[in-house]
N, C-alpha and C. Protein backbone atom coordinates (compact mmCIF):
# COMPACT_ATOMS: atom_id res chain seq x y z
N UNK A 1 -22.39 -77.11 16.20
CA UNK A 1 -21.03 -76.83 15.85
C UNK A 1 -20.21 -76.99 17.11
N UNK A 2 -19.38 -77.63 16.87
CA UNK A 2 -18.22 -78.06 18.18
C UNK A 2 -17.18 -77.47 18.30
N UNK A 3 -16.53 -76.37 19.14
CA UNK A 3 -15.54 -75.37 19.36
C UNK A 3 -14.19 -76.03 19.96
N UNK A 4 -13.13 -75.70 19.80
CA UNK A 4 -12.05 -76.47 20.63
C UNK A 4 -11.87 -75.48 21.43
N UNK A 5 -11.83 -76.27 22.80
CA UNK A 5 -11.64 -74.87 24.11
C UNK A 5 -10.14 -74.81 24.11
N UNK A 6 -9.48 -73.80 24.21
CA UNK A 6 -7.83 -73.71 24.51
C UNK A 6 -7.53 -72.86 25.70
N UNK A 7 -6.76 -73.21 26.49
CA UNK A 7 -6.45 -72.90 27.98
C UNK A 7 -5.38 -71.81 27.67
N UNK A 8 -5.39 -70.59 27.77
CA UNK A 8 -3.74 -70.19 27.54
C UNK A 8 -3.41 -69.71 28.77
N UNK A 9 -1.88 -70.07 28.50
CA UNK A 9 -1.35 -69.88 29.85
C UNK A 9 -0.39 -68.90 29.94
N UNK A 10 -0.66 -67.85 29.32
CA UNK A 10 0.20 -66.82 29.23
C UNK A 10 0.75 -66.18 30.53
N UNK A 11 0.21 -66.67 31.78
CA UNK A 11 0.57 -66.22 32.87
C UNK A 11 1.80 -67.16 33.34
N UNK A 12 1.64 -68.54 32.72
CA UNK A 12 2.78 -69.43 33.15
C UNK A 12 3.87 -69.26 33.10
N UNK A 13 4.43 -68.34 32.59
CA UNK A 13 6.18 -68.22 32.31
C UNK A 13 6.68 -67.40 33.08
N UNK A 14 5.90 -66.76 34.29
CA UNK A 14 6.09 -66.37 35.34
C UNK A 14 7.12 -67.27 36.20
N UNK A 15 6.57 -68.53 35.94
CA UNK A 15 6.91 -69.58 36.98
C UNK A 15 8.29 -70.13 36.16
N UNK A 16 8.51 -70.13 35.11
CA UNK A 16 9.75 -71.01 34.93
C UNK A 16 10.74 -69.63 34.83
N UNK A 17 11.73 -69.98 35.51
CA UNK A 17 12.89 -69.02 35.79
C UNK A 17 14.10 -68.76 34.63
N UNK A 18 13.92 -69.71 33.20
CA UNK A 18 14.41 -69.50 32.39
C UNK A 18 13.88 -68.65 31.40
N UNK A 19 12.46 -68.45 31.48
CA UNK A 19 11.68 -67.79 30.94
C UNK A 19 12.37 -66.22 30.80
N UNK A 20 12.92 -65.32 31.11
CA UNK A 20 12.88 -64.26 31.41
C UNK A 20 14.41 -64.21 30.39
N UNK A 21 14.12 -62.65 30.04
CA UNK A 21 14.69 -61.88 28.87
C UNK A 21 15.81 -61.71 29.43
N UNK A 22 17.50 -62.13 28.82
CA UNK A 22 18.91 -61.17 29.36
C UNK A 22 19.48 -60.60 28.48
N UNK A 23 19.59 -59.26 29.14
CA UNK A 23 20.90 -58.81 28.70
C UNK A 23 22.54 -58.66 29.19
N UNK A 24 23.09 -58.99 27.70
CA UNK A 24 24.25 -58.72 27.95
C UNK A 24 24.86 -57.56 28.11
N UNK A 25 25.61 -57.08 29.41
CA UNK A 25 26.04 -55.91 29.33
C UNK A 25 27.60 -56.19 30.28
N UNK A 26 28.06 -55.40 29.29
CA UNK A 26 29.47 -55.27 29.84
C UNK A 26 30.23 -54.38 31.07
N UNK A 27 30.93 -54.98 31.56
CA UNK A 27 31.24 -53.31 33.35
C UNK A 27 31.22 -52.17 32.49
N UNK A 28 32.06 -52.15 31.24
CA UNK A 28 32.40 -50.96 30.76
C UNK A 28 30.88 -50.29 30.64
N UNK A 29 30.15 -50.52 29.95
CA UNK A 29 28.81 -50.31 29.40
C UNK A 29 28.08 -50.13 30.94
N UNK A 30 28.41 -50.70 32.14
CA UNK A 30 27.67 -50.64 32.97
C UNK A 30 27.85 -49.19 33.49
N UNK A 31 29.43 -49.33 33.97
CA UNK A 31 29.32 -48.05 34.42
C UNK A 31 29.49 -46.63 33.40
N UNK A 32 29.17 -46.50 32.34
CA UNK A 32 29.46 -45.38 31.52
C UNK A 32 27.63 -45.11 31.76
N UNK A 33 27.21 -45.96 31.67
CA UNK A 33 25.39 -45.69 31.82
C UNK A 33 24.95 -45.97 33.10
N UNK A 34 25.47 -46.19 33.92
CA UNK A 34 25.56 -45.38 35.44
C UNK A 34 26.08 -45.12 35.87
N UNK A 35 26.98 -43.83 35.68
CA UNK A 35 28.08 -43.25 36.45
C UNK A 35 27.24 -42.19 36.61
N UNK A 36 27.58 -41.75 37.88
CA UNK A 36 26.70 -40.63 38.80
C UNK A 36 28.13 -39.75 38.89
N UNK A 37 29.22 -39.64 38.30
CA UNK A 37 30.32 -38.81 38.62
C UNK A 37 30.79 -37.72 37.30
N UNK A 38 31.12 -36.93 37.19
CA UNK A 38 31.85 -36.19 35.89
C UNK A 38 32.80 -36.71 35.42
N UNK A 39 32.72 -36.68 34.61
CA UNK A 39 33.90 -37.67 33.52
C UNK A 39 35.23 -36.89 32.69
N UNK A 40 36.25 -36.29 34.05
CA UNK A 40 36.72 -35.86 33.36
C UNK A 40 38.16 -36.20 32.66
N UNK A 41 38.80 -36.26 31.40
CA UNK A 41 39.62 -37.39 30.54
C UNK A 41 40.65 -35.85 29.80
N UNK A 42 41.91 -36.55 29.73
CA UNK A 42 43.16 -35.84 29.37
C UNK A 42 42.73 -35.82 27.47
N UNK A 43 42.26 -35.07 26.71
CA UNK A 43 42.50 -35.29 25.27
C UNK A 43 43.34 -34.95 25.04
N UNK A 44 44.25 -33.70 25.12
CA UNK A 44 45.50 -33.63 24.49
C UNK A 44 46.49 -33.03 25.71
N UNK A 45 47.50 -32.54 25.51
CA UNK A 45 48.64 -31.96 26.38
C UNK A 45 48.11 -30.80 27.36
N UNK A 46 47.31 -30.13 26.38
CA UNK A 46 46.81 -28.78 27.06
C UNK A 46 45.27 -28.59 26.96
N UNK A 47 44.70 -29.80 26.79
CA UNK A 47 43.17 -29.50 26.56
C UNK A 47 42.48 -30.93 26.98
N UNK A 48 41.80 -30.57 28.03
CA UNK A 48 40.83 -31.64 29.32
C UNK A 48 39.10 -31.75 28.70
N UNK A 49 38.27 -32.77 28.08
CA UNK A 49 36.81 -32.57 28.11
C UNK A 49 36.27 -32.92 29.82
N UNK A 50 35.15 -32.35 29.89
CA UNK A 50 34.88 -32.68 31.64
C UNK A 50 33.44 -32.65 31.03
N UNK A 51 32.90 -34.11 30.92
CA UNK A 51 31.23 -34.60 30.72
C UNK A 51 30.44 -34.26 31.57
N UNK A 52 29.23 -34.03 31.60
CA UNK A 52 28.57 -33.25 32.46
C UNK A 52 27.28 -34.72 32.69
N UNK A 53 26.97 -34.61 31.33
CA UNK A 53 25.84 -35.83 31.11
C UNK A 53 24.74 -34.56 31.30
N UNK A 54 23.64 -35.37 31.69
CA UNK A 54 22.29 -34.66 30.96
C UNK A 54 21.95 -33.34 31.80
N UNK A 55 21.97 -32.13 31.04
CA UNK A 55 21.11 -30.70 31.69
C UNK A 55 20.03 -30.86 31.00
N UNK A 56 19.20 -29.50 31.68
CA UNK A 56 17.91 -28.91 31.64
C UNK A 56 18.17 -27.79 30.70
N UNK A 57 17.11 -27.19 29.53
CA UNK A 57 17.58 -26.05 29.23
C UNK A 57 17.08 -25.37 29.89
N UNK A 58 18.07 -24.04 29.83
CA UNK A 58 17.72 -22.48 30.54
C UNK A 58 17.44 -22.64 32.16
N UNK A 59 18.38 -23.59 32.29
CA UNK A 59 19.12 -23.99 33.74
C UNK A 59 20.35 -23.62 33.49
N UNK A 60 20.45 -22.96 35.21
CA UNK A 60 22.07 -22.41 35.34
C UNK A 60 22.49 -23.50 36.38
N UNK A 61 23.50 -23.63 36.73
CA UNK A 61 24.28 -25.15 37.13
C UNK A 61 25.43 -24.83 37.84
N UNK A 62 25.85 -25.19 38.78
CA UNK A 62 27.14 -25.00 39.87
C UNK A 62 27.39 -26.45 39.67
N UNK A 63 29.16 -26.29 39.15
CA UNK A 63 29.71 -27.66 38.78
C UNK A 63 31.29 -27.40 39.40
N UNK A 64 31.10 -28.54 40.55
CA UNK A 64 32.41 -28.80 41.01
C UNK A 64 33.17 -29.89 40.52
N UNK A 65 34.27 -29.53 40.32
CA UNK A 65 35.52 -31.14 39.66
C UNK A 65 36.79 -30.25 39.97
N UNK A 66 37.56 -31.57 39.64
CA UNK A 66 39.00 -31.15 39.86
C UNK A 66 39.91 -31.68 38.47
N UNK A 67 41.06 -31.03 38.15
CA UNK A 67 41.75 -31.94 37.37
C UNK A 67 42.89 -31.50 37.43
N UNK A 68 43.56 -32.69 36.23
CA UNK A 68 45.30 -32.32 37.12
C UNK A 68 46.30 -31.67 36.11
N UNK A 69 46.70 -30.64 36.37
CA UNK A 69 47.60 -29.78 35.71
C UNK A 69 49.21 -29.41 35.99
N UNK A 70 49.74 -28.70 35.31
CA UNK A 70 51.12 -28.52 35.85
C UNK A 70 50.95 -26.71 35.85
N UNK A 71 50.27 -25.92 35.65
CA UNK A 71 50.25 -24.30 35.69
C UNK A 71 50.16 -24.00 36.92
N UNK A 72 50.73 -24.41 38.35
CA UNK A 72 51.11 -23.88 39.35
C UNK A 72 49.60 -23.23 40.28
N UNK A 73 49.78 -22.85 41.03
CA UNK A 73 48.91 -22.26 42.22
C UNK A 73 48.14 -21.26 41.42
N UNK A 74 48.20 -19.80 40.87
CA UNK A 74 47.93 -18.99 40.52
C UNK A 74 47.38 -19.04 39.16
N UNK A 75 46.39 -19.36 39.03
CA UNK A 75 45.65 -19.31 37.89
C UNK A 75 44.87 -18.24 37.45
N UNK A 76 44.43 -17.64 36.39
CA UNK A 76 43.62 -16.68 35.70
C UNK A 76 42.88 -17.03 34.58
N UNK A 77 41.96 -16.78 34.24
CA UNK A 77 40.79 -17.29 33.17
C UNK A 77 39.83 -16.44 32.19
N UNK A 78 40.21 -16.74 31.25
CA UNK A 78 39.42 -15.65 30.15
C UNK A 78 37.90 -15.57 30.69
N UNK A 79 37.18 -14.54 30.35
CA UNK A 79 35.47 -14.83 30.75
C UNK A 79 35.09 -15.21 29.47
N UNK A 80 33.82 -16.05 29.16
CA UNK A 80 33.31 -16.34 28.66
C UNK A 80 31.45 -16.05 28.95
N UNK A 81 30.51 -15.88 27.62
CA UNK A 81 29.33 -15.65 28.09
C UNK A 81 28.44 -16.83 28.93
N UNK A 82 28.56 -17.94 28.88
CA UNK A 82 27.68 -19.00 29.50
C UNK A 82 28.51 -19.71 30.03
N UNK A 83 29.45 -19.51 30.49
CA UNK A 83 30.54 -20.58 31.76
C UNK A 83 31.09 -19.68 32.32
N UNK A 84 31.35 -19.52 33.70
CA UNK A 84 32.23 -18.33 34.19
C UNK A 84 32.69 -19.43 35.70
N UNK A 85 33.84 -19.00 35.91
CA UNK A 85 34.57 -19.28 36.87
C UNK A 85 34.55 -18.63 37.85
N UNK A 86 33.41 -19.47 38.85
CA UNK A 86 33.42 -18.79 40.23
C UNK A 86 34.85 -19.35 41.51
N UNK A 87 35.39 -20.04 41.64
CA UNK A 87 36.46 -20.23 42.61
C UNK A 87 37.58 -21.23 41.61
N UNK A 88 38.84 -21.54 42.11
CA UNK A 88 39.59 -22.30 41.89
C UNK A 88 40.54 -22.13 42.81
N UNK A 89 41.41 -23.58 43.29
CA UNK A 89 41.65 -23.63 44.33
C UNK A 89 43.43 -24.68 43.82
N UNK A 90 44.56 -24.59 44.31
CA UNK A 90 45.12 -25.65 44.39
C UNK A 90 44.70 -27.08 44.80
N UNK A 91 44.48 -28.17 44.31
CA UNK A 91 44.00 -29.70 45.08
C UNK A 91 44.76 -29.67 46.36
N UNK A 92 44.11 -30.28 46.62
CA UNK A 92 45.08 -30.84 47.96
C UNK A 92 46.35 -32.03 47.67
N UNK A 93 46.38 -32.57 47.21
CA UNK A 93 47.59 -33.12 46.83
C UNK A 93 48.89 -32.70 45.76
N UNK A 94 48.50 -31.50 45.34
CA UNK A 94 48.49 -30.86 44.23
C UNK A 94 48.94 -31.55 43.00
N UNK A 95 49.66 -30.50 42.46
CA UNK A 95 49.23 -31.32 40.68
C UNK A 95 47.97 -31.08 39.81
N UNK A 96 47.23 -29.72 39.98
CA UNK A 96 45.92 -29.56 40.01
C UNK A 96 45.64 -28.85 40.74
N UNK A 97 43.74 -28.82 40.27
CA UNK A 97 43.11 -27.67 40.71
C UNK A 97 42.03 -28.30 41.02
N UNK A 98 41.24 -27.22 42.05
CA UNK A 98 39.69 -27.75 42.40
C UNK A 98 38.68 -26.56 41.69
N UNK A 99 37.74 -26.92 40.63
CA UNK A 99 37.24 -25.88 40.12
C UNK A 99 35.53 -25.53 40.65
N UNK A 100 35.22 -24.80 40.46
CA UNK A 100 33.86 -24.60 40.68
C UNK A 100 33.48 -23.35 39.62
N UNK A 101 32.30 -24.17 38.43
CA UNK A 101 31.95 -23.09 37.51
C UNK A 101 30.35 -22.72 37.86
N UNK A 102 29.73 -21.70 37.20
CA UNK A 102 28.47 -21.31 36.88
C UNK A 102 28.32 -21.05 35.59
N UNK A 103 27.31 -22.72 35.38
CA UNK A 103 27.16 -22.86 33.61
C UNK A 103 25.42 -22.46 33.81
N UNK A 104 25.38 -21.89 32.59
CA UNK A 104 23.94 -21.79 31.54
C UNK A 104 23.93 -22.44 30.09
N UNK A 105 22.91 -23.71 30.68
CA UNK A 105 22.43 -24.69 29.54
C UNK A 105 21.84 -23.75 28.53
N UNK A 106 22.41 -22.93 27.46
CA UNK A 106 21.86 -22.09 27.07
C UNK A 106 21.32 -22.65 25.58
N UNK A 107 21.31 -23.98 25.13
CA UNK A 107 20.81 -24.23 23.66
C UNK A 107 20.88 -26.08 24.32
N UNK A 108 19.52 -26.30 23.14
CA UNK A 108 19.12 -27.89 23.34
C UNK A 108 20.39 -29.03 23.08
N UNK A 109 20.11 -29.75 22.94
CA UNK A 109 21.10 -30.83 22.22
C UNK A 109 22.42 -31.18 23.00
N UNK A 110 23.68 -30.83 22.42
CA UNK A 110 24.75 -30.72 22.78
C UNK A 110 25.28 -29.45 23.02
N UNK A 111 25.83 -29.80 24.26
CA UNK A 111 26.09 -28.12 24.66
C UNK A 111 27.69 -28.35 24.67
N UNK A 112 28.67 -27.40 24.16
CA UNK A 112 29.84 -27.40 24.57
C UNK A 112 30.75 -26.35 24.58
N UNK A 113 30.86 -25.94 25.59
CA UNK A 113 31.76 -24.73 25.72
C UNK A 113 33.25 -24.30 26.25
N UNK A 114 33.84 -23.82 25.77
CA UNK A 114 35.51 -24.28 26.58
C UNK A 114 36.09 -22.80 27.71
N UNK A 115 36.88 -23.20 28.31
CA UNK A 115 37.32 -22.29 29.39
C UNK A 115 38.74 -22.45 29.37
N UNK A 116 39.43 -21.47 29.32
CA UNK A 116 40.75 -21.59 29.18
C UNK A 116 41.63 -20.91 29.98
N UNK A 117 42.54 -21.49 31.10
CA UNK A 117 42.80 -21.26 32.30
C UNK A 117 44.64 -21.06 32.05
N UNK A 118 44.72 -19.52 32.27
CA UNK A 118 46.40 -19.43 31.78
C UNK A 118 46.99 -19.48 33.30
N UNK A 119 48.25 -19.54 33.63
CA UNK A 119 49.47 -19.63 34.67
C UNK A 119 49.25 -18.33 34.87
N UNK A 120 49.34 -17.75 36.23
CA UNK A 120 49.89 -16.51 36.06
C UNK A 120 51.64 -15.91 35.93
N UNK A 121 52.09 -17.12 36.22
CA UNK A 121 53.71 -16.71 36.21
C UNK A 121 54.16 -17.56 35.25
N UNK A 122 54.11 -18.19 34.23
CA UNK A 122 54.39 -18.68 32.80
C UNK A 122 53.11 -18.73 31.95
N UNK A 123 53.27 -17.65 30.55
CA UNK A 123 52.36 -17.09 29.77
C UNK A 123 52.09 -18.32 28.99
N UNK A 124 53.53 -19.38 28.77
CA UNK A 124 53.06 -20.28 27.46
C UNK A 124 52.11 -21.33 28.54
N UNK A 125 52.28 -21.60 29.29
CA UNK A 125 51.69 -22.60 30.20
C UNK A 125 49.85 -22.19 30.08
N UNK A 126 49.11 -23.39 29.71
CA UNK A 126 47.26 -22.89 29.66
C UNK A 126 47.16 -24.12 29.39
N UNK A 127 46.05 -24.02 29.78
CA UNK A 127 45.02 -25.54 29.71
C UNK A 127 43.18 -24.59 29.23
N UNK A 128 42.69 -25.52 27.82
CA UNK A 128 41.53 -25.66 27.55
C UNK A 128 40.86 -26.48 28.48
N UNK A 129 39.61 -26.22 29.09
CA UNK A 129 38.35 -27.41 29.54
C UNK A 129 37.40 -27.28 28.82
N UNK A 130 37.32 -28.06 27.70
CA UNK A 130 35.76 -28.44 26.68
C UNK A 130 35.07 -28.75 28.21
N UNK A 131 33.72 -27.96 28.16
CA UNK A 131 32.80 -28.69 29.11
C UNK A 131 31.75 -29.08 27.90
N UNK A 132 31.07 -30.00 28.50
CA UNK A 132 30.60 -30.91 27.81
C UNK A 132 28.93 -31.32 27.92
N UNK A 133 27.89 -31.64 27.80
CA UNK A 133 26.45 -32.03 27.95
C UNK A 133 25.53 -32.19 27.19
N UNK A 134 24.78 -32.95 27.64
CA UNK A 134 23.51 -33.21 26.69
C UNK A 134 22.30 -32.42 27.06
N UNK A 135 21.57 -31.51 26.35
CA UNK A 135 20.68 -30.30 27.05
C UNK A 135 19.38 -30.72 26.60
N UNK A 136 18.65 -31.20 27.82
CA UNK A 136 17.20 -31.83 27.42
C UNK A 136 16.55 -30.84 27.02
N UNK A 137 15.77 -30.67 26.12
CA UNK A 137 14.56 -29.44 26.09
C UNK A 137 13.61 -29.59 26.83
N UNK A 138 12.50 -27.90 26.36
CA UNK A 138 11.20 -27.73 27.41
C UNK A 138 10.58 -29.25 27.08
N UNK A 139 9.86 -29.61 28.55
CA UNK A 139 9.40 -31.28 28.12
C UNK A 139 9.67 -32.41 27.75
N UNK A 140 10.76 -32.36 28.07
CA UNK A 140 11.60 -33.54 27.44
C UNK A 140 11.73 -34.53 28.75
N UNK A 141 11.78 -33.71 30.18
CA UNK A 141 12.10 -34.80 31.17
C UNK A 141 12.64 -33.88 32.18
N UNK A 142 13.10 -34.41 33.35
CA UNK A 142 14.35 -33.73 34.09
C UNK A 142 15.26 -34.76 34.51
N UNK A 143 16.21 -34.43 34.08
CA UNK A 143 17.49 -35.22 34.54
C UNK A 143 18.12 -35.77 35.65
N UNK A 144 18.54 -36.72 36.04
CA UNK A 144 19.34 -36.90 37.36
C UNK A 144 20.86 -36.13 36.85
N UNK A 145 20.73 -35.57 37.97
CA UNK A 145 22.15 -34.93 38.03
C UNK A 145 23.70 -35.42 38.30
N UNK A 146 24.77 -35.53 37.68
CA UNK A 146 25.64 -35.82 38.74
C UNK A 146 26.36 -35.56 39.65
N UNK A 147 27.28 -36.46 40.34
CA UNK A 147 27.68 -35.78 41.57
C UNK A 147 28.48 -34.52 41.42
N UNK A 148 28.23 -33.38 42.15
CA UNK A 148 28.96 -32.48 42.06
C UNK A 148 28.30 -31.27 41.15
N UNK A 149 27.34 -31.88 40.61
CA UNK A 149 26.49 -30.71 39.70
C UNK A 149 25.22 -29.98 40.66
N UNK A 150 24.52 -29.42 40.91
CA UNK A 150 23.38 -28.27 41.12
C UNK A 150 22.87 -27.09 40.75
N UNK A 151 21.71 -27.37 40.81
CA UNK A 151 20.76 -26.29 39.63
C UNK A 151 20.67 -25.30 40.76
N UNK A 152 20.79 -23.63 40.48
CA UNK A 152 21.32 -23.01 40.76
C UNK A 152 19.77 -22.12 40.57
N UNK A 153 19.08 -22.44 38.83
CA UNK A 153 18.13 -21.16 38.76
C UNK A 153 17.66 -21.82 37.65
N UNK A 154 16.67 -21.04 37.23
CA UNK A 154 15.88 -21.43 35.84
C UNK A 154 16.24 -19.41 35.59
N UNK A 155 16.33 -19.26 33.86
CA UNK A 155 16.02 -18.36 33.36
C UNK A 155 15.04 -18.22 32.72
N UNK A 156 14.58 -17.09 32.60
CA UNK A 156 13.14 -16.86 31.96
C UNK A 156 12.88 -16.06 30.64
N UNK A 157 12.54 -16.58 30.09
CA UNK A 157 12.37 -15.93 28.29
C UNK A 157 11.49 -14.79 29.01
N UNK A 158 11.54 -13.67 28.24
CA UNK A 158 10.78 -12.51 27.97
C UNK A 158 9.27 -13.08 26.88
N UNK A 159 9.61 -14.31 26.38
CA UNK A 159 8.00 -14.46 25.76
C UNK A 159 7.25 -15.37 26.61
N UNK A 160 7.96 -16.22 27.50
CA UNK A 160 7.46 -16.66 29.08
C UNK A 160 6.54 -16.07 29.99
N UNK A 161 6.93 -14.61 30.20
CA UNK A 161 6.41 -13.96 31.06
C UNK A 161 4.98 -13.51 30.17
N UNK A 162 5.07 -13.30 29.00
CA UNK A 162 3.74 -12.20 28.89
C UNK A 162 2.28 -13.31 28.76
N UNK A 163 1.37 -12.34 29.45
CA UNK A 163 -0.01 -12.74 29.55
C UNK A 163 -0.54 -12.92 28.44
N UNK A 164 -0.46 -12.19 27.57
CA UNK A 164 -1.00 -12.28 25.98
C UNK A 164 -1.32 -13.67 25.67
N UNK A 165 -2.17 -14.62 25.29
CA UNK A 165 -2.49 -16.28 24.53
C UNK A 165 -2.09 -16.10 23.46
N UNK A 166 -2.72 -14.80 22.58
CA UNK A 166 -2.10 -15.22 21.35
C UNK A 166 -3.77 -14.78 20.77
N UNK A 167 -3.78 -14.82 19.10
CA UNK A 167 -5.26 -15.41 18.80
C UNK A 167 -5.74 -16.45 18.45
């Protein structure tokens, strides 16, 4: 019985330079899927989203940004349970503020929580900040951070700690 020998050259398309897979991708598309910065965008008159991009859960997070407002120097801020406002500052150019929060990625998925920052010397004057993120779960990965973000702490479940396996 006579076999036909066949050579494959599956290694060959190494060598021809047309060979190889493109994609099309657009600047826009480029930099929205690599932007290493917070994304923060005017939605309405009195209410700012500020994107975070990907957390950790049951990571706490120090997030610096700035944005630009008209409520003057003196600001004050409701508390909230998982975002709290550790400093705020006039910008330096003003027109704005320089903020610095302490968030807890406190649930998977989409996390979004708002902070709402009144004038102290005009009551109608306030600005909402939707903060914004995608909250990886246990095992899912760890995230690159962006600029201006740092993990601060991990919290610890009370069913974390105990020795017990189970049966």
């Amino acid at each position: 019985m006579e076999h036909d020998h066949i050579k494959s050259n599956s290694h060959d398309h190494h060598k021809d330079p047309d060979a190889h897979v493109h994609f099309t991708v657009t600047a826009e598309e480029l930099q929205q899927g690599h932007d290493s910065q917070i994304v923060v965008q005017q939605d309405e008159a009195d209410k700012i989203s500020v994107h975070l991009g990907f957390l950790q859960y049951k990571h706490r997070y120090e997030v610096r940004f700035s944005v630009a407002d008209a409520l003057g120097d003196d600001v004050t801020c409701e508390p909230r349970a998982y975002v709290k406002l550790e400093e705020i500052s006039p910008s330096e150019g003003g027109g704005g503020h320089d903020l610095i929060i302490n968030l807890l990625a406190h649930k998977e998925k989409l996390l979004s929580e708002s902070l709402v920052l009144n004038s102290v010397y005009d009551e109608r004057r306030r600005l909402t900040l939707v903060i914004r993120a995608r909250v990886l779960g246990r095992g899912k990965g760890t995230p690159s951070l962006k600029d201006g973000i740092h993990c601060t702490g991990v919290e610890v479940d009370e069913d974390d700690m105990s020795d017990w396996q189970g049966f």
